[in-house]
N, C-alpha and C. Protein backbone atom coordinates (compact mmCIF):
# COMPACT_ATOMS: atom_id res chain seq x y z
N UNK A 1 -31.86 -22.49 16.38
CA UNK A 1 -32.15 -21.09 16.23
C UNK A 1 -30.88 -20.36 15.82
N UNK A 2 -31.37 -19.59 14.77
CA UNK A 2 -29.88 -18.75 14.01
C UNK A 2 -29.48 -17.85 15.31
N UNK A 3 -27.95 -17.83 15.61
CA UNK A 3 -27.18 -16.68 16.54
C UNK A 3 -27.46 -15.47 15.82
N UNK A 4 -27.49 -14.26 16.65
CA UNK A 4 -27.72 -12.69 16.15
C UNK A 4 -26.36 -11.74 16.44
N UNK A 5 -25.82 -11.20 15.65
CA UNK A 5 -24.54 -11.15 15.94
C UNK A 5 -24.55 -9.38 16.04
N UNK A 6 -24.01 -8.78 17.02
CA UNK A 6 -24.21 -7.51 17.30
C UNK A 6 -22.95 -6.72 16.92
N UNK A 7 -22.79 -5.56 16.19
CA UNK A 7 -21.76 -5.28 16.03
C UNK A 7 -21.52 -3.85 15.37
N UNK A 8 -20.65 -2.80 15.83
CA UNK A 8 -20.47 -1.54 15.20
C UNK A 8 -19.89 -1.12 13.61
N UNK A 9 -20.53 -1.04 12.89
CA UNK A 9 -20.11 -1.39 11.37
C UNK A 9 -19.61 -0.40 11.19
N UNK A 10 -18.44 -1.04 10.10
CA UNK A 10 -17.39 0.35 9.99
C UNK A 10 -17.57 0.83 8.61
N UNK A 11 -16.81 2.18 8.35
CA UNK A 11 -17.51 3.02 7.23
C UNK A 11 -17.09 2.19 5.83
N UNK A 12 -17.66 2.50 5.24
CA UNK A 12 -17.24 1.70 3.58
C UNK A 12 -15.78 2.30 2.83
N UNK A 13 -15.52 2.04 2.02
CA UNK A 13 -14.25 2.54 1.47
C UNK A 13 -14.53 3.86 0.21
N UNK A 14 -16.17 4.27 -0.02
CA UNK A 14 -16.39 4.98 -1.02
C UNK A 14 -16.80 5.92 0.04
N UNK A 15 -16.97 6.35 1.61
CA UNK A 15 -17.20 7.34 1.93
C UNK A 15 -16.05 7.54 2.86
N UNK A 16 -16.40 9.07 2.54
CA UNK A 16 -14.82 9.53 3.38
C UNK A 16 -15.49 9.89 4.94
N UNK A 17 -17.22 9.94 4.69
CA UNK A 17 -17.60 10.29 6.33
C UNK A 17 -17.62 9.32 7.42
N UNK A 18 -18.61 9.58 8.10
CA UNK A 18 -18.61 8.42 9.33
C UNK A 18 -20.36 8.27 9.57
N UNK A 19 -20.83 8.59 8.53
CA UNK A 19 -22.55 8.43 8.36
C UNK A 19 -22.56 6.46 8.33
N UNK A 20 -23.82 6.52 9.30
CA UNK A 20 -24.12 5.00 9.32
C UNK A 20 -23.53 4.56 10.18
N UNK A 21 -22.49 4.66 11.06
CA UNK A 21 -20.97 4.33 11.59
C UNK A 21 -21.56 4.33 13.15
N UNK A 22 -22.55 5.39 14.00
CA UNK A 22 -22.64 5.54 15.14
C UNK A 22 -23.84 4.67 15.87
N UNK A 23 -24.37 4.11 14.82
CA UNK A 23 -25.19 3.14 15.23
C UNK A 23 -25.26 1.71 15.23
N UNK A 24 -24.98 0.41 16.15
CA UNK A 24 -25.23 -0.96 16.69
C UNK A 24 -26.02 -1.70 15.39
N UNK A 25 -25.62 -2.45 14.97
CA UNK A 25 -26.46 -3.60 14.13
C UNK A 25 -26.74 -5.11 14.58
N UNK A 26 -28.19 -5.37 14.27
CA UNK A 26 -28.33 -6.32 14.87
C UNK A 26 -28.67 -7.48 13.78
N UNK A 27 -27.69 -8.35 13.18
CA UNK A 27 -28.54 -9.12 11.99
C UNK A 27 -27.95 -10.74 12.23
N UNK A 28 -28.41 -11.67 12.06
CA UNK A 28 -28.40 -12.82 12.16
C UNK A 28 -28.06 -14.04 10.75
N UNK A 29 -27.31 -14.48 11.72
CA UNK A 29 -26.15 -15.52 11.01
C UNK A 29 -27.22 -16.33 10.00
N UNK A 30 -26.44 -17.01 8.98
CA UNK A 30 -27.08 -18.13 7.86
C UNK A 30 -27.66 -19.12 8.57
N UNK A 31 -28.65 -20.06 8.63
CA UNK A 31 -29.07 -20.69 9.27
C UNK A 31 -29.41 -22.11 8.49
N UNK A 32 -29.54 -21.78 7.44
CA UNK A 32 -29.45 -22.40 6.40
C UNK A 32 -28.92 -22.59 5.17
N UNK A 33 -28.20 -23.43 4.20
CA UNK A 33 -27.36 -23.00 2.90
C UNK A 33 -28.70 -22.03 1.96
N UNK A 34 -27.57 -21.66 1.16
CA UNK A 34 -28.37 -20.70 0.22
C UNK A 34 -28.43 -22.17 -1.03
N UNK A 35 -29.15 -21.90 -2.17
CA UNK A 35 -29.45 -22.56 -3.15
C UNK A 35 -29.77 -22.00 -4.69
N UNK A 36 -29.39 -22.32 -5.22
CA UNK A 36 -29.28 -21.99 -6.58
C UNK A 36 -30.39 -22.67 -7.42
N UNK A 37 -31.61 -21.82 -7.51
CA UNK A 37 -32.84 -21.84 -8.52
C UNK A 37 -32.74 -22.36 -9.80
N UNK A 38 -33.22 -23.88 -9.93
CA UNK A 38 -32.54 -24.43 -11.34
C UNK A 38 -32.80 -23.38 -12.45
N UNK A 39 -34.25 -22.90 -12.34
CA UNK A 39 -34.78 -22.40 -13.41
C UNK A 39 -34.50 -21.34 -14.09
N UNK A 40 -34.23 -20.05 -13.19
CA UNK A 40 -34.03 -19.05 -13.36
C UNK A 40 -32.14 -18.57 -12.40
N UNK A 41 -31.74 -19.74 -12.26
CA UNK A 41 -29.93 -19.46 -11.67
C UNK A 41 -30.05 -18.47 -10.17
N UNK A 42 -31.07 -18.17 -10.00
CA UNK A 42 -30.95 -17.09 -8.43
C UNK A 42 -30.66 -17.30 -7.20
N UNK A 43 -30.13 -16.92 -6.70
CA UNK A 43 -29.66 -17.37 -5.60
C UNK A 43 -31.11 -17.11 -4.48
N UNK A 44 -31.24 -18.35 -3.60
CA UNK A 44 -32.75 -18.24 -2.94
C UNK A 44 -31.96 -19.42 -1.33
N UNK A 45 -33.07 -18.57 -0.25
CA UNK A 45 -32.95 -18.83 0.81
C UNK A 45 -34.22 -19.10 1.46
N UNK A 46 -34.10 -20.28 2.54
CA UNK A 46 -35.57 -20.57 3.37
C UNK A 46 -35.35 -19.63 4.56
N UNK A 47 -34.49 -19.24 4.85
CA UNK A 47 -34.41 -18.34 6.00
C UNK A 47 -34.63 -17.32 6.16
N UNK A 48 -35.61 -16.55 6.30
CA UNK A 48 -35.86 -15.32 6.33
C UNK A 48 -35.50 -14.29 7.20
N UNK A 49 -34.98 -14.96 8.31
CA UNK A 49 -34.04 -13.95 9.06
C UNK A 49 -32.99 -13.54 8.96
N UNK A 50 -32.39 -13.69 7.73
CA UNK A 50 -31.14 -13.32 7.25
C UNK A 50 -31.54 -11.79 6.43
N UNK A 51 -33.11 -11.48 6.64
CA UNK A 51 -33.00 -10.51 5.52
C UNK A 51 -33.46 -9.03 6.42
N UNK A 52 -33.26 -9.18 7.76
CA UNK A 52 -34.15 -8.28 9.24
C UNK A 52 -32.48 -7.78 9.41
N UNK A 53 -32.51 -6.68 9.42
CA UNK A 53 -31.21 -6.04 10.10
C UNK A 53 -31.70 -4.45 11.30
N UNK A 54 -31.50 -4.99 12.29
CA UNK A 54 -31.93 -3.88 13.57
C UNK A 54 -31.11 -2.53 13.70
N UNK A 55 -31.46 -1.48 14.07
CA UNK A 55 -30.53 -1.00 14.26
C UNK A 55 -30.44 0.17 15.98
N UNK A 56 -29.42 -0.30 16.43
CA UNK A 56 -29.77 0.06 18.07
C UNK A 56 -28.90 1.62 18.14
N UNK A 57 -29.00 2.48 19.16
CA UNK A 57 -28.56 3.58 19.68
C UNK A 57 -26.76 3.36 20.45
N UNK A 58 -27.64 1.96 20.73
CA UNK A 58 -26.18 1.54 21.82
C UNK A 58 -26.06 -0.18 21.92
N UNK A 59 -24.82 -0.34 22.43
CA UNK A 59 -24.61 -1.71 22.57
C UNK A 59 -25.68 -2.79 23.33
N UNK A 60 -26.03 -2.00 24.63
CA UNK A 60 -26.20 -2.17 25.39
C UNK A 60 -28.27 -2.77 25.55
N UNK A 61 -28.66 -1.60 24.33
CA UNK A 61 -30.01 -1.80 23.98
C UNK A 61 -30.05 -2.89 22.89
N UNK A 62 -29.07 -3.39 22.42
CA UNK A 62 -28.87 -4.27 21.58
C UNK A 62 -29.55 -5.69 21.89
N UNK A 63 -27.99 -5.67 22.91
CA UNK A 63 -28.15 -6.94 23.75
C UNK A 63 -29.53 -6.94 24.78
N UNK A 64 -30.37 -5.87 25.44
CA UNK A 64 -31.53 -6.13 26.29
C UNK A 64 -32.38 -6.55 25.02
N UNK A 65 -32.49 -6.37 23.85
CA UNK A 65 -33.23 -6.75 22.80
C UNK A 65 -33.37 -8.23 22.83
N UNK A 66 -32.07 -8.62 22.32
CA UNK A 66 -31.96 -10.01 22.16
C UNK A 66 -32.30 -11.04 23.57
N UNK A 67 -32.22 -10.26 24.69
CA UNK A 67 -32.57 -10.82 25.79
C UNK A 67 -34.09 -11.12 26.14
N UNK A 68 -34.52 -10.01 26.18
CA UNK A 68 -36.12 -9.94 25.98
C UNK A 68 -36.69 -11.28 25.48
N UNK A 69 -36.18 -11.31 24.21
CA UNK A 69 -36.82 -12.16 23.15
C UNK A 69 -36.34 -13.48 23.16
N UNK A 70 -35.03 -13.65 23.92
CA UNK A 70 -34.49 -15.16 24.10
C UNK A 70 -33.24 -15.46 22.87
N UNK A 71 -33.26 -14.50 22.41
CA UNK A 71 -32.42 -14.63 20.79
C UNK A 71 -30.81 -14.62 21.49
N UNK A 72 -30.46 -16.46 21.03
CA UNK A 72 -28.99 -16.42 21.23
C UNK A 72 -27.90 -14.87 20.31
N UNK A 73 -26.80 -14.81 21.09
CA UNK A 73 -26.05 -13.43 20.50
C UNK A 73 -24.60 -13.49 20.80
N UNK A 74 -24.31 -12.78 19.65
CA UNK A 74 -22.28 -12.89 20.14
C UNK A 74 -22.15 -11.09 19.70
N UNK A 75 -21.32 -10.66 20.67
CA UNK A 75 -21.33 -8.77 20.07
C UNK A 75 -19.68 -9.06 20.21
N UNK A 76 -19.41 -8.15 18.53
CA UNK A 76 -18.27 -8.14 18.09
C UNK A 76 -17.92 -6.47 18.17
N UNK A 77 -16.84 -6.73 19.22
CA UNK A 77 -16.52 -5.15 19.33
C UNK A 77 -15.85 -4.58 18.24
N UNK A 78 -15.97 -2.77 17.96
CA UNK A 78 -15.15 -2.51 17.00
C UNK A 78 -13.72 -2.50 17.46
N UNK A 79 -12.73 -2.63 16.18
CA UNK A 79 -11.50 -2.39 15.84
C UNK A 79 -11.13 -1.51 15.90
N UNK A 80 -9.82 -0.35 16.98
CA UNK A 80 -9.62 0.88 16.82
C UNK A 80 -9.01 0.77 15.44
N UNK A 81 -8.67 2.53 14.98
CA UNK A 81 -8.33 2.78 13.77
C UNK A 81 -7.14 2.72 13.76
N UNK A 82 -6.60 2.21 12.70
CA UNK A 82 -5.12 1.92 12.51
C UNK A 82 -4.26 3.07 12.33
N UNK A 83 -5.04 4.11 11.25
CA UNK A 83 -4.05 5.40 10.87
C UNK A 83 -5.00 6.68 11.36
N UNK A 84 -3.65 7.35 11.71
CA UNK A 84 -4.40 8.99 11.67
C UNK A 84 -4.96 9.36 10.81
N UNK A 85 -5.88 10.19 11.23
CA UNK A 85 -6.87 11.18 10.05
C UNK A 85 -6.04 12.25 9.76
N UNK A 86 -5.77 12.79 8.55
CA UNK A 86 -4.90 14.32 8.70
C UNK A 86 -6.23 14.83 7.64
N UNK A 87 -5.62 16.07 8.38
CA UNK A 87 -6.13 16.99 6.97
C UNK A 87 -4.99 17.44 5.42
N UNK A 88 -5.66 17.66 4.45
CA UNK A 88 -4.85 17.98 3.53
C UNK A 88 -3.48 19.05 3.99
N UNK A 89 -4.21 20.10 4.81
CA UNK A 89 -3.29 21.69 4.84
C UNK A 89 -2.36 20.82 5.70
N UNK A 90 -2.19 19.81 6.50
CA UNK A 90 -1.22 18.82 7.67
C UNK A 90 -0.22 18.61 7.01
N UNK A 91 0.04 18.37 5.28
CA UNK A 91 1.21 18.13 4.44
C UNK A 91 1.35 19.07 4.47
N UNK A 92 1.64 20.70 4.94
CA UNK A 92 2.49 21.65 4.67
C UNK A 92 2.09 22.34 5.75
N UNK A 93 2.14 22.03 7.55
CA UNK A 93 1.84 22.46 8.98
C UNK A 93 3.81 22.79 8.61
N UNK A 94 3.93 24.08 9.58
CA UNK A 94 5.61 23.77 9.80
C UNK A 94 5.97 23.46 10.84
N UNK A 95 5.22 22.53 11.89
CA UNK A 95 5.52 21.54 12.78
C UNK A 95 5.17 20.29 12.51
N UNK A 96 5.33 20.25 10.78
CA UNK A 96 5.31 18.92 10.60
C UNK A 96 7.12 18.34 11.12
N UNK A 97 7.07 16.58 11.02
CA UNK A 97 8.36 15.99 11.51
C UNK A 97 9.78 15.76 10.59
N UNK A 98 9.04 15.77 9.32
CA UNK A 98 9.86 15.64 7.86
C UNK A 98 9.31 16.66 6.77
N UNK A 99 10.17 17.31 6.04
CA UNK A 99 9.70 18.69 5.19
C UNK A 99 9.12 17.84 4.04
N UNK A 100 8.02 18.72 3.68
CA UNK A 100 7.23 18.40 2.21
C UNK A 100 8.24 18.87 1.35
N UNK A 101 8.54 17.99 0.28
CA UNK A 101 9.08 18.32 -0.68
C UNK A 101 8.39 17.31 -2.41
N UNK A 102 8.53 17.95 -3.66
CA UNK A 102 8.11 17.16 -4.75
C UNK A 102 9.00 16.13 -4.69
């Protein structure tokens, strides 16, 4: 039985918001190789649970999900953020630490 892997997905690199971001995903590992359709070159799979993606409120309803149902699970916590957020007007605060200059 494919593992279901639980985890807080982080924002994409084309949005600057945090839409999509506050909600738990629940989608499940390859279980099988993928294969390449002589006929038509497509990439094709027998697994169809690779194509179900859940989406929970909280961690916590995640995992009673997968419990319920018996579905092995690994929950991958998020990564804090590496850099501060500034705002633009923050390059010219005059309690910034080093002066803006061209």
């Amino acid at each position: 039985m494919a593992t279901a892997r639980i985890y807080l997905p982080a924002k994409t690199a084309m949005q600057s918001g945090t839409a999509r971001t506050k909600s738990w995903v629940l989608d499940f590992e390859q279980a099988s190789p993928k294969a390449i359709e002589p006929l038509m070159g497509w990439t094709s799979s027998s697994d169809t649970r690779q194509q179900v993606r859940l989406r929970f409120d909280s961690k916590e309803e995640a995992v009673a999900y997968c419990e319920q149902h018996g579905i092995p699970y690994r929950v991958f916590e998020p990564n804090p953020p590496r850099r501060r957020i500034m705002a633009y007007a923050d390059n010219f605060a005059y309690t910034r630490r080093v002066p803006w200059t061209h």
